[in-house]
Protein backbone atom coordinates (compact mmCIF):
# COMPACT_ATOMS: atom_id res chain seq x y z
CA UNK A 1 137.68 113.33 221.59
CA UNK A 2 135.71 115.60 219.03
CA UNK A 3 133.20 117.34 220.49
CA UNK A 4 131.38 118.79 216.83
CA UNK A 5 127.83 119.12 217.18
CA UNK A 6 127.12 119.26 213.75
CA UNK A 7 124.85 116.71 212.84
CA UNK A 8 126.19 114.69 210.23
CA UNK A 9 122.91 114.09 208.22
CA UNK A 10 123.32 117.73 207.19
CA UNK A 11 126.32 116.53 204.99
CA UNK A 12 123.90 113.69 203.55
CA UNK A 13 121.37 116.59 202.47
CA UNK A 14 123.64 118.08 200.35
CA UNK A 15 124.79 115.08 198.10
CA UNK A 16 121.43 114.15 198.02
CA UNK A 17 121.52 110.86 194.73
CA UNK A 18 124.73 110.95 195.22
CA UNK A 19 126.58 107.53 195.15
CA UNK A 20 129.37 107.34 197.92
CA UNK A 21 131.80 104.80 197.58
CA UNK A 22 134.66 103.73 200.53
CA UNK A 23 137.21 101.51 199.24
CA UNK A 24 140.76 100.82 200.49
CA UNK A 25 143.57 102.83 198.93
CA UNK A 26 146.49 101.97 200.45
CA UNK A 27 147.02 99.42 203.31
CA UNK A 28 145.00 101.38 206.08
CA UNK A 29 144.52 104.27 204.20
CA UNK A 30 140.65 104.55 203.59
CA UNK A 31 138.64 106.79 200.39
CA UNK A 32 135.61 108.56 199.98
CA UNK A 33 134.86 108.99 196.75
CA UNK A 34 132.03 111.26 195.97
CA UNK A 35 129.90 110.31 192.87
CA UNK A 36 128.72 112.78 191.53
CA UNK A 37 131.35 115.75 192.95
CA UNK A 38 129.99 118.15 195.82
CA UNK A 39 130.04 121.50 194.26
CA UNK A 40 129.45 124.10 196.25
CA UNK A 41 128.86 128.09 194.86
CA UNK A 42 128.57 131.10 196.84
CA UNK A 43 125.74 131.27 199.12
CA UNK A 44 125.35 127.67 199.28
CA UNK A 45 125.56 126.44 203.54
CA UNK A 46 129.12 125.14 204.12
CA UNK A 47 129.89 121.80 203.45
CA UNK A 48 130.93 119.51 206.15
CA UNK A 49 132.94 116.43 206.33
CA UNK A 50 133.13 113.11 208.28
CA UNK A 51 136.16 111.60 206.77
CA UNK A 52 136.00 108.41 208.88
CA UNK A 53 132.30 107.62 208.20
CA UNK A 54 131.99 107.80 212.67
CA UNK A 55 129.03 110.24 212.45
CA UNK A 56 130.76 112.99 213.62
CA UNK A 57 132.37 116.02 211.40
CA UNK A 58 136.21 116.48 211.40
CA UNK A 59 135.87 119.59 208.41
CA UNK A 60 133.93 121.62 206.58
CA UNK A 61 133.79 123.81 203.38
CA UNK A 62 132.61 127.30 202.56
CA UNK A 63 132.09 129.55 200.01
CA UNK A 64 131.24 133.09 200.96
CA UNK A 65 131.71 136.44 199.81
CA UNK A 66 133.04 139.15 201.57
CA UNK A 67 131.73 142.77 201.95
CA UNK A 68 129.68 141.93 199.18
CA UNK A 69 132.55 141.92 196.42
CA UNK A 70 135.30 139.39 196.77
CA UNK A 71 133.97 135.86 197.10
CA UNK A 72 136.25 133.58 199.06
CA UNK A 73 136.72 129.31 199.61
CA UNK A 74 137.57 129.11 203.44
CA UNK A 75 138.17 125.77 205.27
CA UNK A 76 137.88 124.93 208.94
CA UNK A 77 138.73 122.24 210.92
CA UNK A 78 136.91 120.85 213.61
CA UNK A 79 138.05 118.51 216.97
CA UNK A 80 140.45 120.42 219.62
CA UNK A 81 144.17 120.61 219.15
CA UNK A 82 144.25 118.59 216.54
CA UNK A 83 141.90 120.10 214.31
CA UNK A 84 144.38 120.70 212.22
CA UNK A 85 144.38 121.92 208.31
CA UNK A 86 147.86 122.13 206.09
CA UNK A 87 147.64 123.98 203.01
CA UNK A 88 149.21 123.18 199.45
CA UNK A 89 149.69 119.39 200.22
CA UNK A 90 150.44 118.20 196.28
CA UNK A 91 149.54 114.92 194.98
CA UNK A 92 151.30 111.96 196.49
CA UNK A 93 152.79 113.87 199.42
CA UNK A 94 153.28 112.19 202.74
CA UNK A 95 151.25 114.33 205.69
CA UNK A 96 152.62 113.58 209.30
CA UNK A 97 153.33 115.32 212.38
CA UNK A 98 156.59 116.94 211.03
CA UNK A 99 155.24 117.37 207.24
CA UNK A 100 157.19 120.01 205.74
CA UNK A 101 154.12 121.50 203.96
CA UNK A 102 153.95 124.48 201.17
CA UNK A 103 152.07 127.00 204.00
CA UNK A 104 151.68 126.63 207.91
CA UNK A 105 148.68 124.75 209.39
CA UNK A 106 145.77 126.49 211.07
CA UNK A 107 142.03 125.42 212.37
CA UNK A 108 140.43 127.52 209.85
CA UNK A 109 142.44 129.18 206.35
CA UNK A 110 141.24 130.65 203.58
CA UNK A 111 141.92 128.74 200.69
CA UNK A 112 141.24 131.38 197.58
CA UNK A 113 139.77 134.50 197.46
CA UNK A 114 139.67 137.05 194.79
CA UNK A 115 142.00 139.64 196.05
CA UNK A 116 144.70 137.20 197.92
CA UNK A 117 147.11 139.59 200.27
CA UNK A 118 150.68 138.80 198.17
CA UNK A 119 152.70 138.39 201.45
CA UNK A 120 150.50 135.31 202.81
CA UNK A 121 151.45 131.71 202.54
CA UNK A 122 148.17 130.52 201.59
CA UNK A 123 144.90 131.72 199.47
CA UNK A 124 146.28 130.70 195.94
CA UNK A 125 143.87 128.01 195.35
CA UNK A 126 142.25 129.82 192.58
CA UNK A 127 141.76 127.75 189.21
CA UNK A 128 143.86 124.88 190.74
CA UNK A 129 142.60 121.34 190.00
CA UNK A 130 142.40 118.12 191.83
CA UNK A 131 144.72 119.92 194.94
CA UNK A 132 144.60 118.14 198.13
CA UNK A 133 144.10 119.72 201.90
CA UNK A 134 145.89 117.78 205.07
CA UNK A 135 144.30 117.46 208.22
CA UNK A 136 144.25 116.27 211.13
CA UNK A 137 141.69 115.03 213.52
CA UNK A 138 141.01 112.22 216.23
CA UNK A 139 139.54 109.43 216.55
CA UNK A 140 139.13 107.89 220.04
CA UNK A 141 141.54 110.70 221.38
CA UNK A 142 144.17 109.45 218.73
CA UNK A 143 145.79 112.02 215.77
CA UNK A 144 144.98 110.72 212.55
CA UNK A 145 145.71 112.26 209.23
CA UNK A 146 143.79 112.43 206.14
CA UNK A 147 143.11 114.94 203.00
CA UNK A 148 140.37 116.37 201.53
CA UNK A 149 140.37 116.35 197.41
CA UNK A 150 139.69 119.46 195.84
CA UNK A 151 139.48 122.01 193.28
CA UNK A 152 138.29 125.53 192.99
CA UNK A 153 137.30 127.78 190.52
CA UNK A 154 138.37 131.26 188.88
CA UNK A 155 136.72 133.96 190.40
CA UNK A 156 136.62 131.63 193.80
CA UNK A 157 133.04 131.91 193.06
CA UNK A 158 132.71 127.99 193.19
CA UNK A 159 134.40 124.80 195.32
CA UNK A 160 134.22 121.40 193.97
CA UNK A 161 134.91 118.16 196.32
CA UNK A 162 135.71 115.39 194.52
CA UNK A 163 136.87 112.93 197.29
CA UNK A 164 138.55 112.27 200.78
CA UNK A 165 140.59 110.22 202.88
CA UNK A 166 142.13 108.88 205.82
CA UNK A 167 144.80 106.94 207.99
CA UNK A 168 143.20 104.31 209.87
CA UNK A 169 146.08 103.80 211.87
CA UNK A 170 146.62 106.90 214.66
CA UNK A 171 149.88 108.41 214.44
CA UNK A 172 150.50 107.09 211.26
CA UNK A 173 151.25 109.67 207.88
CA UNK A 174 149.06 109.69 204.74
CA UNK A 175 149.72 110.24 201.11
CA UNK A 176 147.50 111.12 198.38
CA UNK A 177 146.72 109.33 195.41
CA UNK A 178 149.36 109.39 192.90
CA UNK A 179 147.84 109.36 189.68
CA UNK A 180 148.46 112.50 188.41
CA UNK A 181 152.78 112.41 189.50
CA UNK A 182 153.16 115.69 188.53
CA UNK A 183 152.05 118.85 190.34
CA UNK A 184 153.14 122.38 189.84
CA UNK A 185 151.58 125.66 192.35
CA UNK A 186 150.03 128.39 190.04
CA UNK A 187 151.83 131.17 191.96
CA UNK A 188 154.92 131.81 193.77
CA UNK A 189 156.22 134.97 195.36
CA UNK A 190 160.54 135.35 195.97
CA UNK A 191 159.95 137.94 198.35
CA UNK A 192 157.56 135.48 200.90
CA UNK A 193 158.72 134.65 204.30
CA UNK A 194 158.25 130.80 203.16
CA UNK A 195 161.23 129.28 201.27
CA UNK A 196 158.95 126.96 200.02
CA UNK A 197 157.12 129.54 198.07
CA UNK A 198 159.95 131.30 197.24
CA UNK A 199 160.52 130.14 194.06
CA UNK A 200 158.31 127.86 191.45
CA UNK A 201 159.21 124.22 192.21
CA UNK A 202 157.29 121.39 190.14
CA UNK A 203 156.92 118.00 192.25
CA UNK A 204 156.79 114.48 191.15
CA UNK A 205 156.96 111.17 192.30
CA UNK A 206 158.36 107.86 191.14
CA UNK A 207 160.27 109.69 188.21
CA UNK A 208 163.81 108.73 186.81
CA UNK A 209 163.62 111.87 183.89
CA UNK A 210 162.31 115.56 183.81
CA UNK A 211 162.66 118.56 181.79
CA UNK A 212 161.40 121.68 182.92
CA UNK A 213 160.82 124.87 181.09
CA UNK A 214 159.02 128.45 181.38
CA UNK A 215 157.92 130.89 179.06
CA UNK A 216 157.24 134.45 179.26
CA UNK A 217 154.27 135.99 176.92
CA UNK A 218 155.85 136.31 173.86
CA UNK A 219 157.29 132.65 174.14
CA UNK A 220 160.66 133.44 175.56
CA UNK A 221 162.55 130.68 177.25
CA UNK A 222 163.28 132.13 180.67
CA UNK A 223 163.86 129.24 182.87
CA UNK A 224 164.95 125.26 181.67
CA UNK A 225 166.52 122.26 184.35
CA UNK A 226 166.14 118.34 184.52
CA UNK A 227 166.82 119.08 188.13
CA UNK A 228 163.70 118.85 189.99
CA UNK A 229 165.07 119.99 192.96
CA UNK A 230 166.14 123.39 191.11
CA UNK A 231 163.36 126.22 191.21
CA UNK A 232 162.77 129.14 189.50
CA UNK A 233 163.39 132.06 191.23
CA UNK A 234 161.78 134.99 188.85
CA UNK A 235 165.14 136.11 187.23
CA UNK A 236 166.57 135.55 184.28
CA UNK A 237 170.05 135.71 183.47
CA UNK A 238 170.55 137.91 186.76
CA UNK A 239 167.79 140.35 185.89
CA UNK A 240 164.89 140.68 187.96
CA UNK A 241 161.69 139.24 185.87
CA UNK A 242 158.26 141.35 186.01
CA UNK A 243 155.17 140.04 187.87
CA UNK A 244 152.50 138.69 185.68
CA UNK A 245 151.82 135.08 184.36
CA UNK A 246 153.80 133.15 182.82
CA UNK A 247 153.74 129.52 181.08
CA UNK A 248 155.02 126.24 181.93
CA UNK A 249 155.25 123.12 180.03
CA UNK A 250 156.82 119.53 182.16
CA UNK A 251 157.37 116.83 180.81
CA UNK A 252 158.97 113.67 182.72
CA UNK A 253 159.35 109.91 182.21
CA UNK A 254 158.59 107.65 185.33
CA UNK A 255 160.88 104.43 186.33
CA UNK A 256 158.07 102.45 184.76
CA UNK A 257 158.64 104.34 181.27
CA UNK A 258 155.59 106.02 181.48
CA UNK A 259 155.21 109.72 179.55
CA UNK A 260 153.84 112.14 181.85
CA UNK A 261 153.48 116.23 180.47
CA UNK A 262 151.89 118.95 182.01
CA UNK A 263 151.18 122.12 180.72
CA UNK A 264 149.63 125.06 182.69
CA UNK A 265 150.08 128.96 184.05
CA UNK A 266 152.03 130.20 187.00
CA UNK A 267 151.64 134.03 188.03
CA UNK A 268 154.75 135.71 189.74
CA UNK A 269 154.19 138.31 192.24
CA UNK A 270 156.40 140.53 194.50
């Protein structure tokens, strides 16, 4: 049973005009959408969340700075043991109670913060758009899962919560939306303890063609598959690749013919 005492009208405060709109996504699977977007900017109160519309908070938001210098986005869970949040949860991926997720799941995680410690699975939200955070919470003493929609800007200065979502059904997983098929993470690190953020991996969905490339700064091809099950691994031809940034371009064609590209940055670190 969650025991938040958060009242929830503190969450209607803060999207104050704001049109909220629940509508069924899938099956059981019921949306928030916030009209306009939440944003929230350092020093603003934390933002919390009721993502079954019960009253009661099952998240919040923050945006802080720390020690006066490196401003931070930090997310907590709220609700007992399963008051759960899993990081890097990309568009259209199924959250259950055996997800294999991008990072390990915590009550509270820091999302993206302007000096991120390189051996950590998680705080590499920074710039990412439209990213989605699992969680879990309970309703009547049942797990259910749902995900928070959200992106978060360079600098980590600024959050921006554009929708949420849950399972109606306990015990049942969730997926997100999946109208953007594509994702890719904007770092990767071979040397972390996660395999899953061992190497840059792009993720789609409902795909039947894909063709992958990287670039280095001067426009160098240094990594190309139509595998996308095959990473990059920050070599090239055997040879260790420097840390920096570095440029992808995807483009894919889905079983319904449709052309999907997307272009962005990925930094490598060690």
């Amino acid at each position: 049973m969650k025991r938040n005492t958060i009242n929830k009208l503190k969450a209607y405060s803060l999207v104050a005009g704001a049109l909220v709109s629940t509508t069924d996504l899938l099956a059981e699977v019921i949306t928030t959408d916030l009209e306009p977007d939440v944003v929230i900017n350092v020093g603003d109160d934390y933002f919390p969340l009721d993502l079954d519309n019960d009253g009661w908070n099952d998240a919040w938001i923050e945006v802080g700075i720390l020690n006066g210098v490196s401003s931070f986005v930090y997310a907590t869970a709220i609700g007992g043991i399963a008051g759960v949040l899993y990081t890097g949860y990309p568009v259209g991926y199924a959250l259950n109670a055996s997800a294999n997720v991008v990072a390990p799941f915590y009550y509270s995680v820091t999302l993206a913060w302007e000096y991120p410690d390189p051996s950590s699975n998680w705080g590499y939200w920074e710039g990412v758009e439209n990213k989605y955070l699992g969680v879990q919470f309970y309703i009547e003493d049942e797990v259910h899962y749902g995900w928070i929609e959200l992106s978060v800007a360079e600098g980590c200065g600024q959050a921006t919560i554009h929708a949420y979502g849950y399972e109606d059904e306990a015990e049942e997983e969730i997926q997100t939306p999946l109208d953007a098929r594509l994702w890719a993470p904007n770092v990767f690190n071979p040397n972390n303890p996660d395999p899953q953020n061992q190497a840059f991996y792009v993720r789609g969905f409902d795909l039947k063609e894909i063709k992958i490339m990287v670039f280095d700064k001067w426009g160098n091809t240094v990594f190309e598959t139509d595998d996308i099950n095959e990473g990059w691994d920050g070599t090239f031809k055997g040879e260790t690749m420097s840390t920096g940034v570095y440029v992808y371009h995807v483009m894919a064609t889905s079983n319904s013919d449709e052309e999907l590209e997307i272009k962005g940055n990925v930094t490598l670190i060690r």
